[in-house]
C-alpha atoms as a PDB file:
ATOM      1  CA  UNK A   1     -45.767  69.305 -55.224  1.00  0.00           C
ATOM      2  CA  UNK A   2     -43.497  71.336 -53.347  1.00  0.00           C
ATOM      3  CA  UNK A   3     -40.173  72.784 -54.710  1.00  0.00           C
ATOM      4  CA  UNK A   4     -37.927  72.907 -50.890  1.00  0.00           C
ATOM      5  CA  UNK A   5     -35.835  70.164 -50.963  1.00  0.00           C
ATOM      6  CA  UNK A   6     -36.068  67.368 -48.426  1.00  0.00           C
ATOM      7  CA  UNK A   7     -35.364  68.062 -44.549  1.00  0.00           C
ATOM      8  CA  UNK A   8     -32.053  65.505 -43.429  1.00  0.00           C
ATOM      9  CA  UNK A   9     -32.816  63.601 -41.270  1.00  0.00           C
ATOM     10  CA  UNK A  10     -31.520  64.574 -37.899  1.00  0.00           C
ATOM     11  CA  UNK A  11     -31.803  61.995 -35.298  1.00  0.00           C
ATOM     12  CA  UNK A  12     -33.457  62.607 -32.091  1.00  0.00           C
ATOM     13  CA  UNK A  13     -31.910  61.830 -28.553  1.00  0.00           C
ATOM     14  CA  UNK A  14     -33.847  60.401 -26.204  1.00  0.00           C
ATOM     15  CA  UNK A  15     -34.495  62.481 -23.288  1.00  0.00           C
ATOM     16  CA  UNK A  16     -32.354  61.786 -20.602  1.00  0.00           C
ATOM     17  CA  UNK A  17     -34.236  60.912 -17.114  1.00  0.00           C
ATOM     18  CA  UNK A  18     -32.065  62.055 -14.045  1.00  0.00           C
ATOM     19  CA  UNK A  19     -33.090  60.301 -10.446  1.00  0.00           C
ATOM     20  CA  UNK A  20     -34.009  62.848  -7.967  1.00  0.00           C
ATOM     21  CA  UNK A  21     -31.026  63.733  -5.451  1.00  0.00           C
ATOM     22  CA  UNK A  22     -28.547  62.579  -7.728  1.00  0.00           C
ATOM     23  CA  UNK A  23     -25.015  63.922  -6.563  1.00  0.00           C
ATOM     24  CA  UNK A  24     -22.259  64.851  -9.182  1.00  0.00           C
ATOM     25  CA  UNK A  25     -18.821  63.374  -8.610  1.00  0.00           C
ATOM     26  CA  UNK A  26     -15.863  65.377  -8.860  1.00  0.00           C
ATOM     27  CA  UNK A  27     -12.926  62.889 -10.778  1.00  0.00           C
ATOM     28  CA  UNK A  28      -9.532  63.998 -11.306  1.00  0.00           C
ATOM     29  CA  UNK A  29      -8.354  60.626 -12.471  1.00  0.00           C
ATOM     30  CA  UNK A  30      -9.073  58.137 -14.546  1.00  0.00           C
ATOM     31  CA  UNK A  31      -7.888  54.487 -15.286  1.00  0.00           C
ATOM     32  CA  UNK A  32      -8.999  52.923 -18.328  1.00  0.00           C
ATOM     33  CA  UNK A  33      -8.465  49.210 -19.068  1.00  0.00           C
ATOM     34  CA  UNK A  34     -10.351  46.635 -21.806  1.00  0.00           C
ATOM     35  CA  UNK A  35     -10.822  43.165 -22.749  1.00  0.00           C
ATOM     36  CA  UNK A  36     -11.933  41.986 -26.502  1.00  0.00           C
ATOM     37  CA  UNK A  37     -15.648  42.894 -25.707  1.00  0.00           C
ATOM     38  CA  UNK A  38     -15.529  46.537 -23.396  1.00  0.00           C
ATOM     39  CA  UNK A  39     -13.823  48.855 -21.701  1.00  0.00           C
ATOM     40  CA  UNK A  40     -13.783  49.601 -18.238  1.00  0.00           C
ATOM     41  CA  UNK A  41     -13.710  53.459 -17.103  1.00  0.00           C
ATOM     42  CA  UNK A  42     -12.637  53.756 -13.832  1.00  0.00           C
ATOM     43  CA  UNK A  43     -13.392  57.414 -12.809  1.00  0.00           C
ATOM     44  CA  UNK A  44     -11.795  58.296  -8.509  1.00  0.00           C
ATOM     45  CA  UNK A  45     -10.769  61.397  -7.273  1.00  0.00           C
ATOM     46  CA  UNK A  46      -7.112  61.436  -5.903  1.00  0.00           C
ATOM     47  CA  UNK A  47      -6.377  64.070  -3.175  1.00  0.00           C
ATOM     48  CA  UNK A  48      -2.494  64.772  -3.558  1.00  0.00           C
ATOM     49  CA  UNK A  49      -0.031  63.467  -0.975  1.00  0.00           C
ATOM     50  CA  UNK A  50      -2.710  60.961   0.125  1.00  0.00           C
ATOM     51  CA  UNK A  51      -1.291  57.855  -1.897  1.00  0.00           C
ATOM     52  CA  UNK A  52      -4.325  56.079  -3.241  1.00  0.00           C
ATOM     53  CA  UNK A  53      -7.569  57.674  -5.344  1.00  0.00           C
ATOM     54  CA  UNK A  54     -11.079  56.540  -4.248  1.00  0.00           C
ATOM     55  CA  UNK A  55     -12.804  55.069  -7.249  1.00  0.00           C
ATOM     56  CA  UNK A  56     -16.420  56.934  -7.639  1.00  0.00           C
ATOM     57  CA  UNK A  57     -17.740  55.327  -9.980  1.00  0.00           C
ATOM     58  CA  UNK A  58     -17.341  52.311 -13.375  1.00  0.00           C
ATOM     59  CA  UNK A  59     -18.288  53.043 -16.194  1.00  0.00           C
ATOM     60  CA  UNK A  60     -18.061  49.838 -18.886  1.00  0.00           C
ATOM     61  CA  UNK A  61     -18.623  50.842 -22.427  1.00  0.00           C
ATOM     62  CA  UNK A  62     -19.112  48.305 -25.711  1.00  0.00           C
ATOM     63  CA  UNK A  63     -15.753  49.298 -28.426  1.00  0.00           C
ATOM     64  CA  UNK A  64     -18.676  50.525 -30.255  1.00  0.00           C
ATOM     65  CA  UNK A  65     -19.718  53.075 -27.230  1.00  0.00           C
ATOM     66  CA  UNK A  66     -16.486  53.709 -26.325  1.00  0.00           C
ATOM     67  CA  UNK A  67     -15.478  55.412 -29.666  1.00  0.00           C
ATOM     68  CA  UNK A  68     -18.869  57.229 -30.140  1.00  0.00           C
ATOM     69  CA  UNK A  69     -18.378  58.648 -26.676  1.00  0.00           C
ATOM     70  CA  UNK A  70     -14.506  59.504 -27.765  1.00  0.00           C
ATOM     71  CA  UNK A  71     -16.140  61.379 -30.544  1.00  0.00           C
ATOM     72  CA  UNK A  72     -18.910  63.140 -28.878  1.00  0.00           C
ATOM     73  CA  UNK A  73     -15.896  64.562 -26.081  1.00  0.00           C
ATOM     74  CA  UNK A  74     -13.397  65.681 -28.843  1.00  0.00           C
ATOM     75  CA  UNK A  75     -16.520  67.573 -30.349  1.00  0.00           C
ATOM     76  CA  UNK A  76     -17.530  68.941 -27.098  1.00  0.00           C
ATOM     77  CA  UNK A  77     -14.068  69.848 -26.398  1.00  0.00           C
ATOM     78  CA  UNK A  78     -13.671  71.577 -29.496  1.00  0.00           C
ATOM     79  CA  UNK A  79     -16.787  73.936 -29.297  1.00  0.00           C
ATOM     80  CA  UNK A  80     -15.121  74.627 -25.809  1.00  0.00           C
ATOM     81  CA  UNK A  81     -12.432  75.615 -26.693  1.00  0.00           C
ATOM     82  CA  UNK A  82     -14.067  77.439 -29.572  1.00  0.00           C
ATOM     83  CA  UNK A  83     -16.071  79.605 -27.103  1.00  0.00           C
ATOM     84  CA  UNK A  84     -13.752  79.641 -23.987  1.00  0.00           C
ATOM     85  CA  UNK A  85     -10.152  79.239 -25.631  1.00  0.00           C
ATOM     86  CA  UNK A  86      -7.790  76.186 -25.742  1.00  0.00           C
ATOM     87  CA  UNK A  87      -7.335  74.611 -22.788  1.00  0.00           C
ATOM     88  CA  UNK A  88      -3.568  73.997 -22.138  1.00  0.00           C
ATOM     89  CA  UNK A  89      -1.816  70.719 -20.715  1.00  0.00           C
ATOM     90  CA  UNK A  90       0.915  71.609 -18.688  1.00  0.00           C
ATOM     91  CA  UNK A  91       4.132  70.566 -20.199  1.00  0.00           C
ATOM     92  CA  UNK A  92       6.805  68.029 -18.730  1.00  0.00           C
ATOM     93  CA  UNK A  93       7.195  67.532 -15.617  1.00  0.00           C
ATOM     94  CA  UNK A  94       3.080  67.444 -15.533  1.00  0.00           C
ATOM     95  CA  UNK A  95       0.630  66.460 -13.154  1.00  0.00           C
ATOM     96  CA  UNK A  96       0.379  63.811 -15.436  1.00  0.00           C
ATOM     97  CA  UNK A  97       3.406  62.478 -15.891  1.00  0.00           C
ATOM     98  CA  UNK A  98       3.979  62.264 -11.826  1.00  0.00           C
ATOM     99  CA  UNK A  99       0.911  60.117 -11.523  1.00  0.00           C
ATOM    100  CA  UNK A 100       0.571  58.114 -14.240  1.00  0.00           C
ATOM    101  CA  UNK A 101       4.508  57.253 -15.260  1.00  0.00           C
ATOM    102  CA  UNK A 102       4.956  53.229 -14.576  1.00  0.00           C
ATOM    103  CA  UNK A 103       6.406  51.970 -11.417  1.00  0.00           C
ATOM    104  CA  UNK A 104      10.290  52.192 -11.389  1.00  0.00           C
ATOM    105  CA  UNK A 105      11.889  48.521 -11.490  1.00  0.00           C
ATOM    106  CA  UNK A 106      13.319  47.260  -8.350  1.00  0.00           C
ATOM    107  CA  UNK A 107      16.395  45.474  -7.631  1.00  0.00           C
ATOM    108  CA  UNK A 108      14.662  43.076  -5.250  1.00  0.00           C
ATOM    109  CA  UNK A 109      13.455  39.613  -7.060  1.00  0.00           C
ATOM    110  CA  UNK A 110       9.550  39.595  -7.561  1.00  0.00           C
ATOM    111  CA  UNK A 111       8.007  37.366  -4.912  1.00  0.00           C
ATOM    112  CA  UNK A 112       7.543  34.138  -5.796  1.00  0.00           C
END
């Protein structure tokens, strides 16, 4: 019998297959919405002053996905920021806040 104590058990990723000639997308924006069964990532690039963002690509995730994926960024992000420094978010008035504040109301009635 040996006397070292059991290796965990680390689980093992599947490798990851990546097509030939695929491009990477740059996103600057994205708009997340759900229902009871997913979410829906919808990851565009907005050029400023142009008024609309062009949507490159869905993503739609199970809950279940969705918050294993939330953890796997906030790790990533931490050893980031571990290795690089924190990364700061502007403060207000942000990027942020200019494109993603709700639509003043209007005075006009809603159409009908």
């Amino acid at each position: 019998m040996s006397n070292q104590p059991p290796k965990p058990n680390i689980p093992q990723h599947p490798p990851l297959e990546i097509p030939a000639g695929l491009e990477a997308e740059y996103v600057n924006l994205v708009r997340i919405a759900h229902s009871p069964a997913e979410l829906i990532f919808d990851f565009a690039h907005l050029v400023p002053g142009t008024g609309s963002a062009r949507v490159r690509s869905r993503l739609v995730m199970s809950p279940l996905g969705a918050k294993l994926f939330h953890r796997a960024l906030s790790e990533n992000l931490a050893k980031y920021e571990a290795a690089f420094g924190e990364i700061v978010v502007p403060g207000d008035p942000s990027l942020a806040n200019l494109l993603f504040r709700p639509n003043p109301p209007t005075d006009s009635p809603p159409n009908k």
